[in-house]
N, C-alpha and C. Protein backbone atom coordinates (compact mmCIF):
# COMPACT_ATOMS: atom_id res chain seq x y z
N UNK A 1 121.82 51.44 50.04
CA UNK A 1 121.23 51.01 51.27
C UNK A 1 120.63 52.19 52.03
N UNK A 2 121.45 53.66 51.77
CA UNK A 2 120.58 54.00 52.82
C UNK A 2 119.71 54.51 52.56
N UNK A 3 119.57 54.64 51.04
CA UNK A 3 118.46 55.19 50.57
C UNK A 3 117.47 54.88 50.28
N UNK A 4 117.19 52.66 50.55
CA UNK A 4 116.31 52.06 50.61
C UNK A 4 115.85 52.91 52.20
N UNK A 5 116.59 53.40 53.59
CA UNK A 5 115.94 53.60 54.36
C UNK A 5 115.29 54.96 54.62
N UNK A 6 115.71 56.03 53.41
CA UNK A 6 115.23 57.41 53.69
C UNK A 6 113.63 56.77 52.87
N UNK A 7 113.79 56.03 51.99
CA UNK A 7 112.11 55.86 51.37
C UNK A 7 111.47 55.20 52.48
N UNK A 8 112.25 54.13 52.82
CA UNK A 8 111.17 53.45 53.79
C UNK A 8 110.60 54.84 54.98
N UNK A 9 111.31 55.36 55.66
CA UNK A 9 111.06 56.34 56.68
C UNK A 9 110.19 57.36 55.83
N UNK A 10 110.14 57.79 54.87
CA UNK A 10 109.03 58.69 54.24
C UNK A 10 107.80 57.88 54.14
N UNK A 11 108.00 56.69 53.95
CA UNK A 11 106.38 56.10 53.53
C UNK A 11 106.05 55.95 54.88
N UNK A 12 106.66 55.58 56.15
CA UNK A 12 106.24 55.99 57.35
C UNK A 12 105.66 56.82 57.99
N UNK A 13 106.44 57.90 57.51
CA UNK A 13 106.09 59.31 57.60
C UNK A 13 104.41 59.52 57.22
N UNK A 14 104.36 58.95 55.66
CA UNK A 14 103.07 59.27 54.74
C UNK A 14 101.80 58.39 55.60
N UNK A 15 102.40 57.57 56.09
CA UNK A 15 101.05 56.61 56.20
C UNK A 15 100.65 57.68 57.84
N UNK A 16 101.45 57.94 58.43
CA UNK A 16 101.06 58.60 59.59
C UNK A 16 100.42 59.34 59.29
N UNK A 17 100.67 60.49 58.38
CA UNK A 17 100.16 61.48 58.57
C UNK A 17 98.63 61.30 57.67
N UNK A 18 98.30 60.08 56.55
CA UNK A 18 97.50 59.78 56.69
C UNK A 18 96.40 59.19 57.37
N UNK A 19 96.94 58.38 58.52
CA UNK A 19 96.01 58.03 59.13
C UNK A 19 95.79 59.40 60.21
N UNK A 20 96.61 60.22 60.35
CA UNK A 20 95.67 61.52 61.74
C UNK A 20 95.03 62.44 60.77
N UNK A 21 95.52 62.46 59.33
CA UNK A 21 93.83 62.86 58.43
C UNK A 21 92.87 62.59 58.44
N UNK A 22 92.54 60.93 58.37
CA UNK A 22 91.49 60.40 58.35
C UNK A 22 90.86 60.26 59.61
N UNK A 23 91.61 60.31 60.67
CA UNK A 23 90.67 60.18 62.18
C UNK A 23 90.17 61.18 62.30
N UNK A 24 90.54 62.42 61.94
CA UNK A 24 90.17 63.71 62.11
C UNK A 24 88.90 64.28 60.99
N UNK A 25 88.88 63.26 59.88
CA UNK A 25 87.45 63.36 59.21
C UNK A 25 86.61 62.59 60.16
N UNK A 26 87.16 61.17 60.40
CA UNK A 26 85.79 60.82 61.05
C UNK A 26 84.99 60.91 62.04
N UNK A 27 86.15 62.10 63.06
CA UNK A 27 85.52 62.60 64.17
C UNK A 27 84.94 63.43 63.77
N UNK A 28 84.69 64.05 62.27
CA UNK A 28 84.00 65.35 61.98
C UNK A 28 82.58 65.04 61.84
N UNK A 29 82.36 63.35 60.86
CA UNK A 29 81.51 62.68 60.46
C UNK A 29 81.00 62.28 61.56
N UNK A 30 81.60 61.60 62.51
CA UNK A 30 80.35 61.19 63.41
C UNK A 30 79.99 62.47 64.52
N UNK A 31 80.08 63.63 64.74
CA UNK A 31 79.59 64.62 65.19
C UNK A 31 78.70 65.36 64.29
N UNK A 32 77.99 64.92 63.73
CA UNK A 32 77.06 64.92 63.20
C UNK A 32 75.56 65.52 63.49
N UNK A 33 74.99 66.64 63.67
CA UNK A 33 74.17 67.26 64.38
C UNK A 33 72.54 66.39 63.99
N UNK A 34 71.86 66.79 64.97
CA UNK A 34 70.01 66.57 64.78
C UNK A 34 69.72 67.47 64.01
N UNK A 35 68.29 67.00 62.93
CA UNK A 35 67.60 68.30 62.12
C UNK A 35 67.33 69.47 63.09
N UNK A 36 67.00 69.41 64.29
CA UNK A 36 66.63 70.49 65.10
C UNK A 36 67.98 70.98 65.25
N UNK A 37 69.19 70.79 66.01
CA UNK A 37 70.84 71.26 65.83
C UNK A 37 70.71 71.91 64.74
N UNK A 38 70.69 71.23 63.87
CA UNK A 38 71.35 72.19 62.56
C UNK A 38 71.00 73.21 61.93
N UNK A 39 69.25 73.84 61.87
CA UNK A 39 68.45 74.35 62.32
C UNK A 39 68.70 75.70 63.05
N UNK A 40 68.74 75.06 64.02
CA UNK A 40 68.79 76.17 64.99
C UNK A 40 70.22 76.97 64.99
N UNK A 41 71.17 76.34 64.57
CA UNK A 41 72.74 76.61 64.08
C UNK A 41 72.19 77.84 63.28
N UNK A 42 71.90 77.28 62.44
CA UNK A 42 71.67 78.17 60.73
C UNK A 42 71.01 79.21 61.15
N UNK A 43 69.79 79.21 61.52
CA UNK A 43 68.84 80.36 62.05
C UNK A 43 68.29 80.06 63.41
N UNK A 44 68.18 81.77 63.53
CA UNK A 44 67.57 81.34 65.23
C UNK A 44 66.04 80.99 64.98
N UNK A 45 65.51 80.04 64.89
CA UNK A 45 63.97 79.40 64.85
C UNK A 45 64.25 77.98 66.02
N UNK A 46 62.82 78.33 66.56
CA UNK A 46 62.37 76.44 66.96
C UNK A 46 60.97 76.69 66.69
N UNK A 47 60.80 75.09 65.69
CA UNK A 47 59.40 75.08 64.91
C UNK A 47 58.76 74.32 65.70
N UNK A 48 57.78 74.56 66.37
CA UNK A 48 56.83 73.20 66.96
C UNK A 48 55.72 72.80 66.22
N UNK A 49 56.01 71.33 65.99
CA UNK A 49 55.17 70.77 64.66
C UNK A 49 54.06 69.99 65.54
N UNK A 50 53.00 69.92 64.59
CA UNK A 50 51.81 69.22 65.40
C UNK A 50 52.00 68.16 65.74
N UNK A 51 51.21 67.52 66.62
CA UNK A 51 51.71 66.42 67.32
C UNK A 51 49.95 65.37 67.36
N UNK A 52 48.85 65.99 66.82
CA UNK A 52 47.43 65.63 66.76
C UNK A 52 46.96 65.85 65.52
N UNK A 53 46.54 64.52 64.74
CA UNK A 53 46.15 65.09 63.09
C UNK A 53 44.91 64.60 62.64
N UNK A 54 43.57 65.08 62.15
CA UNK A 54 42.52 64.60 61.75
C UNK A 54 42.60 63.10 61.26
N UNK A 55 43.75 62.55 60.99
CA UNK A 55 43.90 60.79 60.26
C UNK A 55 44.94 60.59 60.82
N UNK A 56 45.57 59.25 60.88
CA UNK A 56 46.43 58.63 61.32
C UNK A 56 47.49 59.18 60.27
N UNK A 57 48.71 59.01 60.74
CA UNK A 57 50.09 59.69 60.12
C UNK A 57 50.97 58.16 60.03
N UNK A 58 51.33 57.87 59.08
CA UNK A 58 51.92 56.86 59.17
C UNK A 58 53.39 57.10 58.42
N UNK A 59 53.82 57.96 58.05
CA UNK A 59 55.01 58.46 58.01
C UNK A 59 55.51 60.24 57.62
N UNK A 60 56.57 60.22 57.61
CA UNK A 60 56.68 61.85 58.15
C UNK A 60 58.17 62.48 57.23
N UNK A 61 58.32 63.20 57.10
CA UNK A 61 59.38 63.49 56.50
C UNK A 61 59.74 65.27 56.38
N UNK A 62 60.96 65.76 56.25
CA UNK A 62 61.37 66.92 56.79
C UNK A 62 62.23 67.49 55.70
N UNK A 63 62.12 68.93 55.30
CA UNK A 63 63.48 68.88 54.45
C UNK A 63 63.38 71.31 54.99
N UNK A 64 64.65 71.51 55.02
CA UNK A 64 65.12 72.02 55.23
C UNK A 64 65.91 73.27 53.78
N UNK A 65 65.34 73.95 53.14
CA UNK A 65 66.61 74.85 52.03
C UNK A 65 66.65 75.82 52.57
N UNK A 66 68.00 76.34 52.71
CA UNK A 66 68.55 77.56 53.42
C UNK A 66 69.85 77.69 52.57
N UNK A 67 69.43 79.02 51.85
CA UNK A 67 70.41 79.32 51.50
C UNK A 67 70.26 80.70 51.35
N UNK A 68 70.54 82.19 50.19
CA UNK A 68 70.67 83.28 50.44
C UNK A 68 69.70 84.17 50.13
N UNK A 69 68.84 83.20 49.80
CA UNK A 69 67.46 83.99 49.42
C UNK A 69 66.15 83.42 50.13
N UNK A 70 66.47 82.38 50.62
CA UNK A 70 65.20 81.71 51.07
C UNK A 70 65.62 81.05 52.34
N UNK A 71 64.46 81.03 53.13
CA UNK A 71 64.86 79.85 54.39
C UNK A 71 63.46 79.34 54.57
N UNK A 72 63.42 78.25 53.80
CA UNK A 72 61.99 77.09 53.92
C UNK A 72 62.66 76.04 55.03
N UNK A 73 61.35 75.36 55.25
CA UNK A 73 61.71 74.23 56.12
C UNK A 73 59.87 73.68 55.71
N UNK A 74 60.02 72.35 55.51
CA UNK A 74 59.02 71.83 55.05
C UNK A 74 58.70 70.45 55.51
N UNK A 75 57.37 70.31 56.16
CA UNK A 75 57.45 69.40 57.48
C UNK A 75 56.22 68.00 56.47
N UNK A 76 56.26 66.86 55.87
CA UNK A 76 55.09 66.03 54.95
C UNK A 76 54.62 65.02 56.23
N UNK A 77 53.87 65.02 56.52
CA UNK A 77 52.74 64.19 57.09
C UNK A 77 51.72 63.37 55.81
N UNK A 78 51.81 61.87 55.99
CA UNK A 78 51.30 61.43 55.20
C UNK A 78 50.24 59.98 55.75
N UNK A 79 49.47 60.11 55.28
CA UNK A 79 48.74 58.75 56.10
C UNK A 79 48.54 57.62 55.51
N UNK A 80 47.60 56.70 55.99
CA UNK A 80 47.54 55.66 55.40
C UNK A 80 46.91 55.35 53.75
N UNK A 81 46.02 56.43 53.45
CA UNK A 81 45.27 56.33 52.04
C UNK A 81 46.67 57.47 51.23
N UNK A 82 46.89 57.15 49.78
CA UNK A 82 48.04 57.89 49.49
C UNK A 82 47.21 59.57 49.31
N UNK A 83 46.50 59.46 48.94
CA UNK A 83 46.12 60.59 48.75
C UNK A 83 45.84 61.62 49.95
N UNK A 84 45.94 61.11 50.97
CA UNK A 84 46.10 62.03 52.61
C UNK A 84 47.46 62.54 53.09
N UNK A 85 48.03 63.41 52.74
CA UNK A 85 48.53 64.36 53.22
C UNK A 85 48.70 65.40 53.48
N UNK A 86 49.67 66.21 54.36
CA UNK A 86 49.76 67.45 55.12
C UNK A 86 50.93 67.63 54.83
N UNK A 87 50.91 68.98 54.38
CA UNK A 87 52.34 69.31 54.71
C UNK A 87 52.75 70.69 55.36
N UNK A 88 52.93 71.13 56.16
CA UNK A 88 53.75 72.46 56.83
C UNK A 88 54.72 73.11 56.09
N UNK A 89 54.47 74.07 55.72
CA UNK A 89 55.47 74.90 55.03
C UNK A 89 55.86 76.36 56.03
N UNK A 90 57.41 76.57 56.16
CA UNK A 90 57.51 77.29 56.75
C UNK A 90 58.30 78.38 56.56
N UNK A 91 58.43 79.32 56.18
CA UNK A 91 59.54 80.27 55.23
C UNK A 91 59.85 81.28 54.92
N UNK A 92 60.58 82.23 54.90
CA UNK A 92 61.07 83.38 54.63
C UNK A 92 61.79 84.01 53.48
N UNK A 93 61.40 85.37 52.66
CA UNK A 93 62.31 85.55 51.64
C UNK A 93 63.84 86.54 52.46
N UNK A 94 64.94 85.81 52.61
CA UNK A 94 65.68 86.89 53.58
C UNK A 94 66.66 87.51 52.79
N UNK A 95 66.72 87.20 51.09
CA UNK A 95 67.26 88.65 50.31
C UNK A 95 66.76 89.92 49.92
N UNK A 96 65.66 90.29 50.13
CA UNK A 96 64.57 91.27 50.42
C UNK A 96 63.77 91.54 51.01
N UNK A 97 63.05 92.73 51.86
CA UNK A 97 62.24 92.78 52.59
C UNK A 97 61.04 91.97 52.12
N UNK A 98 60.71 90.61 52.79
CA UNK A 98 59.96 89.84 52.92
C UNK A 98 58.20 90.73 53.48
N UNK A 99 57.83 91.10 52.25
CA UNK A 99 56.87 91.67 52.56
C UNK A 99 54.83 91.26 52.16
N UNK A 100 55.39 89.70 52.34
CA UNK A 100 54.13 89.06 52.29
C UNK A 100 53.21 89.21 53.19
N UNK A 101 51.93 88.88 53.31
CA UNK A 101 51.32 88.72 54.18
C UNK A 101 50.14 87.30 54.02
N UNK A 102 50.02 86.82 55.70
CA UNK A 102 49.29 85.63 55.56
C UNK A 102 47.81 85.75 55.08
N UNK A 103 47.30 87.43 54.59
CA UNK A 103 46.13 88.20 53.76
C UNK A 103 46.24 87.61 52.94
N UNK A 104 47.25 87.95 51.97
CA UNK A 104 47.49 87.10 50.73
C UNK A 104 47.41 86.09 50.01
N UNK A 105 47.32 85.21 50.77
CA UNK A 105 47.19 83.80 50.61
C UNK A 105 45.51 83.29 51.13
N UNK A 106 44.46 84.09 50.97
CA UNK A 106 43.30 83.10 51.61
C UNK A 106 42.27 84.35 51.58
N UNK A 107 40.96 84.09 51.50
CA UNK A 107 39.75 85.00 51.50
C UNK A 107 39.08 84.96 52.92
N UNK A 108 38.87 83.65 53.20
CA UNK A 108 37.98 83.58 55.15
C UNK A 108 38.88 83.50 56.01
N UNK A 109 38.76 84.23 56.79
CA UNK A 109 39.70 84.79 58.07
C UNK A 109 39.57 83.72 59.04
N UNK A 110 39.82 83.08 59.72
CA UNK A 110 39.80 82.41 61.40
C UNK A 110 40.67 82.74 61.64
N UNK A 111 40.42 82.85 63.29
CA UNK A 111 41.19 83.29 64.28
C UNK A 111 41.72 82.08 65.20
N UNK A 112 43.27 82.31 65.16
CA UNK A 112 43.69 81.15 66.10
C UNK A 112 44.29 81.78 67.56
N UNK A 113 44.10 81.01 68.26
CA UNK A 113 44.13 80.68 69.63
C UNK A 113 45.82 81.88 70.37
N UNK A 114 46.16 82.47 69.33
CA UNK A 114 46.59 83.71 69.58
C UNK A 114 46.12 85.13 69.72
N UNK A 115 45.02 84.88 68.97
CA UNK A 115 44.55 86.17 68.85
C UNK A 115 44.65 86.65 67.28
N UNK A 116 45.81 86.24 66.74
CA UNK A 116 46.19 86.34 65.39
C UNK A 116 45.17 85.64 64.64
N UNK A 117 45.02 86.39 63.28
CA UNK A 117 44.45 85.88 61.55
C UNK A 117 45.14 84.97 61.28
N UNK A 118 43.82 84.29 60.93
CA UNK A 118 44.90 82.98 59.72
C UNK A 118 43.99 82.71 58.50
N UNK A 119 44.14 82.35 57.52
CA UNK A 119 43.24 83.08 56.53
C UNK A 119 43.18 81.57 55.20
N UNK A 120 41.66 80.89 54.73
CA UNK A 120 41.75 79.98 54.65
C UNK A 120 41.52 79.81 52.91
N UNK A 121 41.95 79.41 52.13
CA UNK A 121 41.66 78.71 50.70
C UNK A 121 41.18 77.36 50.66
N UNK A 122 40.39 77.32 49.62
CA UNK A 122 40.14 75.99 49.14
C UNK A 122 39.91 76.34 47.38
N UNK A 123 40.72 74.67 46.65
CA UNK A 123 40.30 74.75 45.16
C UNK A 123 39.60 73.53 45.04
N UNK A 124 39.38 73.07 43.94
CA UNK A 124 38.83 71.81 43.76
C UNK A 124 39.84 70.42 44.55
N UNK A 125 41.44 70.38 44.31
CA UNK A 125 42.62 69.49 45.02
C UNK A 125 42.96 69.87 46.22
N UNK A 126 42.48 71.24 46.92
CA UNK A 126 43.54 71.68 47.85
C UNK A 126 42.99 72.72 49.16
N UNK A 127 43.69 72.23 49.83
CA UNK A 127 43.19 73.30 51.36
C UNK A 127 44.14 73.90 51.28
N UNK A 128 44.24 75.31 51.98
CA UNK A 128 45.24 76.37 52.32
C UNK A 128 45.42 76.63 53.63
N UNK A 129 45.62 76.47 54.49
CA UNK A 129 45.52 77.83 55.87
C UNK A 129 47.01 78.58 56.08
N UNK A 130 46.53 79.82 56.41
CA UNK A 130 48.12 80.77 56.05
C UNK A 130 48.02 81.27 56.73
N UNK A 131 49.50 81.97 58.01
CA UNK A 131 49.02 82.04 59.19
C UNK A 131 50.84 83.00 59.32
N UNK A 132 50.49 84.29 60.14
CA UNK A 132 52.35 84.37 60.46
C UNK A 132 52.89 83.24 61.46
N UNK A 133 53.95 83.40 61.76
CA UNK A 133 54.49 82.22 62.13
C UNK A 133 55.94 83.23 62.97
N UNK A 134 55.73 83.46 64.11
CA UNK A 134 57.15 84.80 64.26
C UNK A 134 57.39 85.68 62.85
N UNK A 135 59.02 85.70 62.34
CA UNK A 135 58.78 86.53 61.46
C UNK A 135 58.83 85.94 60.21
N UNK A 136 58.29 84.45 59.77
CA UNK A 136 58.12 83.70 58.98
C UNK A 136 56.77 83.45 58.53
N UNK A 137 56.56 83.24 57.40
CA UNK A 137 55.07 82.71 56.75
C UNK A 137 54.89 81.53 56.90
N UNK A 138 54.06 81.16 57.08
CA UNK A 138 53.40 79.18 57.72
C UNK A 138 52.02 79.14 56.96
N UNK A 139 52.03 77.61 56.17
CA UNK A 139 51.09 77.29 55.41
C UNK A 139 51.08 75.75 55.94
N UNK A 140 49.55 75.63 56.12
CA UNK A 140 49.28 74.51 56.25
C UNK A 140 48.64 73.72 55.09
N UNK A 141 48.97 72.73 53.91
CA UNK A 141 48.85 72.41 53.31
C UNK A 141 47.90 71.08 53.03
N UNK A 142 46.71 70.68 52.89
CA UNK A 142 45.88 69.65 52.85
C UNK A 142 45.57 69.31 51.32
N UNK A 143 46.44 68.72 50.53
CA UNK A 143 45.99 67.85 49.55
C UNK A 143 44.95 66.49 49.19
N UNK A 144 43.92 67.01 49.13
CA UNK A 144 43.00 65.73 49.58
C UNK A 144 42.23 64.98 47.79
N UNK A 145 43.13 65.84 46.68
CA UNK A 145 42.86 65.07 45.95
C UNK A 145 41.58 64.77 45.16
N UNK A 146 40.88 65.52 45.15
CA UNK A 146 39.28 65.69 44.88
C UNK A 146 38.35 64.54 45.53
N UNK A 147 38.90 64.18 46.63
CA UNK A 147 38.30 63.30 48.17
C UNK A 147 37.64 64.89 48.79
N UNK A 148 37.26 63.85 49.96
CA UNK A 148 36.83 64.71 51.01
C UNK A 148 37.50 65.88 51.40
N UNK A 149 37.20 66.84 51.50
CA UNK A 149 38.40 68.04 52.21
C UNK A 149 38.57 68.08 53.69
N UNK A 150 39.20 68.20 54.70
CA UNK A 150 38.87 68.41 56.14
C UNK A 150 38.03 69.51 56.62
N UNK A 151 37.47 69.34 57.95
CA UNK A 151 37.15 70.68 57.96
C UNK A 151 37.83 72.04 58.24
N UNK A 152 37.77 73.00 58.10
CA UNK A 152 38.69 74.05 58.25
C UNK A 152 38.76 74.02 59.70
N UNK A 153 38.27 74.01 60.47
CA UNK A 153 38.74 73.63 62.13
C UNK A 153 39.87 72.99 62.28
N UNK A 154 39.66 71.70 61.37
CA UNK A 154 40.55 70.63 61.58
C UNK A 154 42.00 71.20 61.50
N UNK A 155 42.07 72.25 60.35
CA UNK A 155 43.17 72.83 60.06
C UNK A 155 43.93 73.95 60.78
N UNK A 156 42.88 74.58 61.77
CA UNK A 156 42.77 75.56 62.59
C UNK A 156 43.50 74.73 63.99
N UNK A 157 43.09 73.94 64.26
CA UNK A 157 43.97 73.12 65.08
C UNK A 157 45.02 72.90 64.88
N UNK A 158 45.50 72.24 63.81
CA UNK A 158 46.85 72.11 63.52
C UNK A 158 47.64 73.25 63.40
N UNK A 159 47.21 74.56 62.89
CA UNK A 159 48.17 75.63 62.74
C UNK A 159 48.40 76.26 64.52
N UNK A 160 46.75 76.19 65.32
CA UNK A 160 47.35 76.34 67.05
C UNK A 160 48.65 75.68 67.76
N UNK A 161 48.64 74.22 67.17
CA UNK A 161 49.76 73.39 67.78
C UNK A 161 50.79 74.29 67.15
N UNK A 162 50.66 74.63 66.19
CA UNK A 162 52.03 75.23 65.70
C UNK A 162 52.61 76.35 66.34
N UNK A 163 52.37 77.26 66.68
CA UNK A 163 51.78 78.99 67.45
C UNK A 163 52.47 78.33 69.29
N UNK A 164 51.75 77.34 69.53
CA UNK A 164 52.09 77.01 71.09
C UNK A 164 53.48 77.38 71.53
């Protein structure tokens, strides 16, 4: 008998201390940060993404790799024809002196609304504009698919919103 009650009092015991385990995950789970929170946790950056785009944007999407060699953050703007999108690339190599330059990436120079170079490509699929970004590299990406290309203004705008 009494050792039906030392088990019963342990499984008492067990279920307690399971359930203040589990409340204590799910207060972990629902504190749950914003892409901008978590972000800004990880590294000190705030990205301001354009907010005005040569075509309508009809959906958007974000992705973030940070880990010990790299810190991208990658912003897809996509519109209504599939072949219209943008994408923002934003990134750093931070296991070595990150010694790119936005030269590198582009032959015609424009100047944005900083004062700063931003420097432009085009191939037969693809726009470039490459631009510093604080102490990060920023590419503005126009896949247009052997369609129309934008004009490089168009793109020059979007990398200003970025800079603001």
């Amino acid at each position: 008998m009494q050792r039906k009650y030392i088990i019963i009092i342990l499984l008492i015991a067990i279920i307690i201390m399971l359930t203040n385990v589990s409340g204590s995950i799910f207060k972990t789970v629902n504190k749950t940060k914003t892409l901008e929170q978590e972000t800004n946790s990880i590294v000190n950056i705030k990205i301001s993404e354009p907010s005005k785009f040569p075509f309508e944007i009809v959906s958007k999407s974000n992705e973030i790799i940070i880990d010990d060699k790299t810190h991208e953050f990658i912003y897809r703007y996509k519109g209504e024809n599939p072949e219209r999108e943008l994408v923002l690339i934003i990134d750093k190599i931070v296991y070595e002196n990150d010694n790119r330059s936005s030269s590198d990436y582009g032959t015609e120079e424009y100047e944005l609304a900083n004062g700063e170079a931003s420097y432009y490509l085009e191939n037969e699929d693809v726009q470039y504009l490459t631009f510093n970004y604080k102490e990060y590299l920023a590419r503005i990406v126009y896949d247009f698919q052997g369609k129309k290309p934008l004009n490089v203004q168009e793109l020059v705008k979007l990398a200003n919103q970025v800079i603001e």
